[in-house]
C-alpha atoms as a PDB file:
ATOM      1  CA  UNK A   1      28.393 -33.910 -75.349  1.00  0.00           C
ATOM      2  CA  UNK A   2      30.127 -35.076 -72.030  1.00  0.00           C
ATOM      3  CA  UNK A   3      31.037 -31.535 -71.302  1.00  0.00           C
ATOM      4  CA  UNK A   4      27.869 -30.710 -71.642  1.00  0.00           C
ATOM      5  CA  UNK A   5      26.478 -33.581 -69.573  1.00  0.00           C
ATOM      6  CA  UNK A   6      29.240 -32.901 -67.161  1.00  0.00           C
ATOM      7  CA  UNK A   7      28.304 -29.024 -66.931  1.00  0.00           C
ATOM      8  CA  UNK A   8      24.131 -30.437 -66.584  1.00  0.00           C
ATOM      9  CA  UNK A   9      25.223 -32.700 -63.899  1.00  0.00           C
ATOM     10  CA  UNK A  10      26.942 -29.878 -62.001  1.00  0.00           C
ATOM     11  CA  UNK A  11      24.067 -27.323 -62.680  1.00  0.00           C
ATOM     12  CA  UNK A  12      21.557 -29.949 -61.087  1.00  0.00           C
ATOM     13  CA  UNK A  13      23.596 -30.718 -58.628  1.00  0.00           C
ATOM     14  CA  UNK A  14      23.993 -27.008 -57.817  1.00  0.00           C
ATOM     15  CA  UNK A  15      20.255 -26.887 -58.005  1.00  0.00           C
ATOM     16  CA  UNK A  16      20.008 -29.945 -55.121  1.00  0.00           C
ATOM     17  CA  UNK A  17      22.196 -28.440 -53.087  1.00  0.00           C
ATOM     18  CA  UNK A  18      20.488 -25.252 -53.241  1.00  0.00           C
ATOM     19  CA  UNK A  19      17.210 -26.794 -52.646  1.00  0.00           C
ATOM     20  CA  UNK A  20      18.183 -29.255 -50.162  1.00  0.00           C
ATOM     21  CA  UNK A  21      20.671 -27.346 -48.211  1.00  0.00           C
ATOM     22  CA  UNK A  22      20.216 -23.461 -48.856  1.00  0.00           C
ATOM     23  CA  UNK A  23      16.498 -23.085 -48.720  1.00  0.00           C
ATOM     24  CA  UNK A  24      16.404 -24.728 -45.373  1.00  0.00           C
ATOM     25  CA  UNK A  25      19.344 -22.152 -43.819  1.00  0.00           C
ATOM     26  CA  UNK A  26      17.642 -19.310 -45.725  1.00  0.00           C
ATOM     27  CA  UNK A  27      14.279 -20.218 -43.859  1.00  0.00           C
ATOM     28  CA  UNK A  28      15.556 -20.403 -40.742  1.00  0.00           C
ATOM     29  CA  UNK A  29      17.321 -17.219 -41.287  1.00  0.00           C
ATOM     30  CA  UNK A  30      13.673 -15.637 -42.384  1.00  0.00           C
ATOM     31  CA  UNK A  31      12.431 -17.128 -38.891  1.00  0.00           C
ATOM     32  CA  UNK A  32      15.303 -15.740 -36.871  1.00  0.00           C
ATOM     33  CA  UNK A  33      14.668 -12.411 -38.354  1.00  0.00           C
ATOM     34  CA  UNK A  34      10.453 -12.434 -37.954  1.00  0.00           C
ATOM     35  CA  UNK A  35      11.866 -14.075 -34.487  1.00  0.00           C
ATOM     36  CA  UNK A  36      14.112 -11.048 -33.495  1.00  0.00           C
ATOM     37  CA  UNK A  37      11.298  -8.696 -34.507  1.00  0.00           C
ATOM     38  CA  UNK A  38       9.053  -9.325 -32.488  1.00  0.00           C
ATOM     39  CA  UNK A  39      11.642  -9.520 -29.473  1.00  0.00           C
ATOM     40  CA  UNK A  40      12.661  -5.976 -30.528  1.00  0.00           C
ATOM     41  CA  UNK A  41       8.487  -5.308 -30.435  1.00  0.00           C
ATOM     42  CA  UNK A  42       8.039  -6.454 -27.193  1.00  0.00           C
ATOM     43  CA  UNK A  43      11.363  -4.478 -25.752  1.00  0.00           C
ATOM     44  CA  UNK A  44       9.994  -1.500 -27.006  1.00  0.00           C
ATOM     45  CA  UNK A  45       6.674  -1.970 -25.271  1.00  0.00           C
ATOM     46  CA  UNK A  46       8.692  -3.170 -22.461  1.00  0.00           C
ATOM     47  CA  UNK A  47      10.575   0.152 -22.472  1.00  0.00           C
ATOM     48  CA  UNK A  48       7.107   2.104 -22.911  1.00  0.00           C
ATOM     49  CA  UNK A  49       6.040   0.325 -20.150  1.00  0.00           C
ATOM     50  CA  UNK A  50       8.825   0.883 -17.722  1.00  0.00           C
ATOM     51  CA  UNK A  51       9.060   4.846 -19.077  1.00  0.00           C
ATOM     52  CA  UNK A  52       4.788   5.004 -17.934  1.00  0.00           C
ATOM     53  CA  UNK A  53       5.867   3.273 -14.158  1.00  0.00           C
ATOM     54  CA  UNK A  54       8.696   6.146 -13.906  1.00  0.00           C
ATOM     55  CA  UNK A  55       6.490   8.727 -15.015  1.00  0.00           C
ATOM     56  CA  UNK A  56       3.852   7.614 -11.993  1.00  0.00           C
ATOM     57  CA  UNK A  57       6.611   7.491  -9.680  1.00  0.00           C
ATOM     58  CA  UNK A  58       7.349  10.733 -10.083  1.00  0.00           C
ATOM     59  CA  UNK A  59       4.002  11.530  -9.949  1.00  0.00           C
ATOM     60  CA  UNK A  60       3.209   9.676  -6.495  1.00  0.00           C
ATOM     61  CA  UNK A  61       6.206  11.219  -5.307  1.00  0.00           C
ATOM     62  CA  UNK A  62       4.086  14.712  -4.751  1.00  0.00           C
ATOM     63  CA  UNK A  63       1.867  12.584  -2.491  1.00  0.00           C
ATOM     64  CA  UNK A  64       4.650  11.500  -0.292  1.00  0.00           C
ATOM     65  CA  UNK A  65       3.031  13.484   2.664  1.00  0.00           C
ATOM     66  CA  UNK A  66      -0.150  12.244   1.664  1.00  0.00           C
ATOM     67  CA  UNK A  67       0.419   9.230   2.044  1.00  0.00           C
ATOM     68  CA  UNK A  68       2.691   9.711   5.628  1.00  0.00           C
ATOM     69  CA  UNK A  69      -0.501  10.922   7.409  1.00  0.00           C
ATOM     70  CA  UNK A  70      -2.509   7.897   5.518  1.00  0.00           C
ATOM     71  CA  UNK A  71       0.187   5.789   7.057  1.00  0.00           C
ATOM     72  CA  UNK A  72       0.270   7.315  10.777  1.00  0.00           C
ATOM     73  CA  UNK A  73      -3.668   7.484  10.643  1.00  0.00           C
ATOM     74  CA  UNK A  74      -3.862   3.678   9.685  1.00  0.00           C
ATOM     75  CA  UNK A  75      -0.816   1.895  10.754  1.00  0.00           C
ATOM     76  CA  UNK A  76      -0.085  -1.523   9.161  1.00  0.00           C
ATOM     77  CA  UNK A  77      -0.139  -3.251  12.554  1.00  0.00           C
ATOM     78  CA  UNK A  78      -2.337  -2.414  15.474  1.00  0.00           C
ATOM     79  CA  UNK A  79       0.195  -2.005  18.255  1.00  0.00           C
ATOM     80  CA  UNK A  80      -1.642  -1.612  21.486  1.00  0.00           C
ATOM     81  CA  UNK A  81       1.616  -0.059  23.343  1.00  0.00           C
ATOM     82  CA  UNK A  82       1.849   2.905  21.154  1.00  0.00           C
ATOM     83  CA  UNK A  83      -2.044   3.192  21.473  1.00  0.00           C
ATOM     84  CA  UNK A  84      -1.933   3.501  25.144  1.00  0.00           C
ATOM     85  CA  UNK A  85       0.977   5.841  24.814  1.00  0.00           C
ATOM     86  CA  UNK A  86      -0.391   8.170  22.321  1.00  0.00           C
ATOM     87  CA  UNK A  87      -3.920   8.489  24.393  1.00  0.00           C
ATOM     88  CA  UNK A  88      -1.634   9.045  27.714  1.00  0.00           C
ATOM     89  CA  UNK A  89       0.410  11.666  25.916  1.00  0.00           C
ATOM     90  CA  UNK A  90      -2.881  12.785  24.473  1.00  0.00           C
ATOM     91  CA  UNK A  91      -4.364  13.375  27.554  1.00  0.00           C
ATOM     92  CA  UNK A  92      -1.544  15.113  29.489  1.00  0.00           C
ATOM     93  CA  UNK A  93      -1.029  17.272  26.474  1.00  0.00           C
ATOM     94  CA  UNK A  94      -4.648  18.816  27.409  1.00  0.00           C
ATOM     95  CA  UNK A  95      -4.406  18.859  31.146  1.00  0.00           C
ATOM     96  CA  UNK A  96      -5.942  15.284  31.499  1.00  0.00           C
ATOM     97  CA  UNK A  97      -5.025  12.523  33.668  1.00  0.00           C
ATOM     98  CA  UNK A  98      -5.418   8.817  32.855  1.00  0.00           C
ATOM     99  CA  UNK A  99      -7.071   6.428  34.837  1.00  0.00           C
ATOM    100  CA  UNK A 100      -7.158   2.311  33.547  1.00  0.00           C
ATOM    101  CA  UNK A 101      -6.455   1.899  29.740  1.00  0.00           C
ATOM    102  CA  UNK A 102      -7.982  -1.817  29.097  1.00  0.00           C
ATOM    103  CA  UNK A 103     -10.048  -4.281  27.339  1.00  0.00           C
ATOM    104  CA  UNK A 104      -9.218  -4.142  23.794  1.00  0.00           C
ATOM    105  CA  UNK A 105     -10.282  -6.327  21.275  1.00  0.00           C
ATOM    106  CA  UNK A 106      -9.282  -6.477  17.367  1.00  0.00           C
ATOM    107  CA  UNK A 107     -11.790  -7.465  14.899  1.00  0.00           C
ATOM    108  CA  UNK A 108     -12.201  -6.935  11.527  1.00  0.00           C
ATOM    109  CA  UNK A 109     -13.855  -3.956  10.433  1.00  0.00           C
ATOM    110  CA  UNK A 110     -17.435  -4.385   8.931  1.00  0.00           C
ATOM    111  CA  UNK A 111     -17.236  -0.948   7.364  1.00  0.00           C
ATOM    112  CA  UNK A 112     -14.502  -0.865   5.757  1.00  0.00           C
ATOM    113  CA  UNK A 113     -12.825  -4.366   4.161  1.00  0.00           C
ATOM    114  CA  UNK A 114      -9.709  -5.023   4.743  1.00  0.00           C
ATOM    115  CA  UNK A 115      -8.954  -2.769   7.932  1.00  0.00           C
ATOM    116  CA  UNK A 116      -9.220  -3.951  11.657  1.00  0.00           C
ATOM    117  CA  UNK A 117     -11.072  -2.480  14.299  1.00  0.00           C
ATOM    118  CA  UNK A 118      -9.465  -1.643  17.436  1.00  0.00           C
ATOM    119  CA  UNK A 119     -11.317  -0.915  20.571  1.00  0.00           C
ATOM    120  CA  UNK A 120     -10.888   0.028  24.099  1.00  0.00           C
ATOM    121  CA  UNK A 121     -11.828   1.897  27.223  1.00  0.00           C
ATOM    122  CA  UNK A 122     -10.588   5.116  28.088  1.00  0.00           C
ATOM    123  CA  UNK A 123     -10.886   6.908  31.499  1.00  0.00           C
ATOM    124  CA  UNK A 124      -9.235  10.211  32.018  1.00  0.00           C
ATOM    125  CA  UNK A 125     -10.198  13.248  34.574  1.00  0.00           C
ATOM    126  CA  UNK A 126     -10.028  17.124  34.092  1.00  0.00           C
ATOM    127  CA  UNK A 127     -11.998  19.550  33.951  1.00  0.00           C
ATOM    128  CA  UNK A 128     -14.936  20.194  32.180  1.00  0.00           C
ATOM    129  CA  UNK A 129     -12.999  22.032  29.299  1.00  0.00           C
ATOM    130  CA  UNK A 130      -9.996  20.190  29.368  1.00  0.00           C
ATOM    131  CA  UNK A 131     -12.065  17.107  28.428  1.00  0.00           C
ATOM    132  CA  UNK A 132     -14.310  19.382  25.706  1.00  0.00           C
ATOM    133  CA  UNK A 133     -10.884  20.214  24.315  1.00  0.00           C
ATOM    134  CA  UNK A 134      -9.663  16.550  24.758  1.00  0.00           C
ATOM    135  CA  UNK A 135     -12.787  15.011  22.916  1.00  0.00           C
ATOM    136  CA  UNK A 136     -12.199  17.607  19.768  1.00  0.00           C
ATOM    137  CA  UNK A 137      -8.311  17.213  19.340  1.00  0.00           C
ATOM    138  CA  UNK A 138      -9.138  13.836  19.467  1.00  0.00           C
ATOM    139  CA  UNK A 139     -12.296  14.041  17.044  1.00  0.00           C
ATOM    140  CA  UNK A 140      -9.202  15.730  14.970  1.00  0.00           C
ATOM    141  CA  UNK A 141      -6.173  14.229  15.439  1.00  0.00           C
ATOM    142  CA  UNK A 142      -3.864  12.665  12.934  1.00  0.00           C
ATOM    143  CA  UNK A 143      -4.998   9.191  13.490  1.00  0.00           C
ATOM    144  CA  UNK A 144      -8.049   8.073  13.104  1.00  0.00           C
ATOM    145  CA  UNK A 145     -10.168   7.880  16.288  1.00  0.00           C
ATOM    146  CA  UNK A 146     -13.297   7.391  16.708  1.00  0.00           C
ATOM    147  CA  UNK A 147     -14.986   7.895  20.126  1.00  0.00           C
ATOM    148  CA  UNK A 148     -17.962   5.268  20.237  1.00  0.00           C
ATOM    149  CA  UNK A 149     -19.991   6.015  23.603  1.00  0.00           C
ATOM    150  CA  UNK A 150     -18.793   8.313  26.872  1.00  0.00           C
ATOM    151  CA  UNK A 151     -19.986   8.873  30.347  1.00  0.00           C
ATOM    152  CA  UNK A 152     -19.059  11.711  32.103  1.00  0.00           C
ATOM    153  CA  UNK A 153     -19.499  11.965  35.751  1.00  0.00           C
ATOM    154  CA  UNK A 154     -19.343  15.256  38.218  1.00  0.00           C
ATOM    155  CA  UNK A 155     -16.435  15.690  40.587  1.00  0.00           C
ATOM    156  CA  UNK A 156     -17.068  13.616  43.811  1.00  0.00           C
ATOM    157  CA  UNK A 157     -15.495  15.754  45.968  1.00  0.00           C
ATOM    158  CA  UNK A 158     -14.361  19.842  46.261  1.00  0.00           C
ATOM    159  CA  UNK A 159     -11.756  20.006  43.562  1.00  0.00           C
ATOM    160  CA  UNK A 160     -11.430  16.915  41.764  1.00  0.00           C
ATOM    161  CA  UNK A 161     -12.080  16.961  38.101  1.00  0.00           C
ATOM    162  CA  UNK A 162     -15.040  15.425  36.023  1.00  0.00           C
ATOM    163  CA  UNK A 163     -14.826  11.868  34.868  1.00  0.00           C
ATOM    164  CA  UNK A 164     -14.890  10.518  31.297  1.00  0.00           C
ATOM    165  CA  UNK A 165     -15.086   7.129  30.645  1.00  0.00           C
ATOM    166  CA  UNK A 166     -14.825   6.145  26.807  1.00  0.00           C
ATOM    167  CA  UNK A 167     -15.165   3.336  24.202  1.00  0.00           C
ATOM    168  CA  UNK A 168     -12.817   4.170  21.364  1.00  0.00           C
ATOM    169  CA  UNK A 169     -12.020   2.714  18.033  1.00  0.00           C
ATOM    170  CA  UNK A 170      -9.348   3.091  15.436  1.00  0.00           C
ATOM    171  CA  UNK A 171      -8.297   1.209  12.855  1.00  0.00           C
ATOM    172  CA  UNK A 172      -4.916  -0.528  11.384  1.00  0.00           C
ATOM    173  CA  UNK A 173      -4.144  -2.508   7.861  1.00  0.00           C
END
């Protein structure tokens, strides 16, 4: 009868232990587990994820000199020195010469959100088809240019060229 008390003892004691001690490692284990599942879910979404943005990387990269004229149309800054430059260089490229390059203003542009307008006056001399051929290489140049108003004036004297005097706008980020 003791051994058999002794052995009940032990058995319910096992039983304790079990229930007191195993059960609550075993359901944290169960928790780690459901735990580490869904981490290994969300990696491989993750890696889904990741394997779409490479895919339209590669894609964009076809655009590349797309998106070079986008950015030399529309540069992120409006930098007036380059401006004057390229309508100088512009001009002499088509048998122009500049006069005064000047009052510029930046504003945001009403049309189109998030862009700036910038705006000056042009005046440049040639003759009558040089400044035809200026106003359509600009009308379809590589940035975007938009001549606003003109005046052009006849030579004043015997072998001068005509005037043009312009309001131009173009636009940066």
């Amino acid at each position: 009868m003791n051994k058999t008390k002794n052995a009940l003892s032990i058995l319910f004691s096992a039983i304790l232990i079990t229930i007191f001690v195993a059960m609550p490692l075993f359901q944290k284990f169960l928790e780690t587990r459901q735990s580490l599942e869904v981490k290994k879910e969300e990696l491989r979404r993750e890696d889904i994820h990741i394997g779409e943005i490479k895919a339209i990387s590669r894609e964009l990269e076809e655009y590349t000199p797309t998106l070079e004229l986008i950015d030399r149309a529309i540069p992120n800054n409006p930098e007036i020195p380059s401006l004057i430059l390229y309508l100088e260089d512009f001009a002499g490229r088509h048998g122009m010469r500049t006069g005064p390059v000047g009052g510029f203003s930046i504003n945001p542009s009403r049309q189109f959100p998030g862009l700036k307008e910038i705006k000056t006056n042009l005046s440049i001399s040639g003759s009558y088809s040089d400044i035809n051929r200026f106003i359509y290489a600009v009308e379809n140049s590589g940035k975007i240019i938009d001549i606003e108003s003109f005046s052009l004036s006849p030579p004043a004297e015997e072998g001068e060229g005509f005037s043009l005097r312009a309001t131009i706008k173009t636009y940066s980020y």
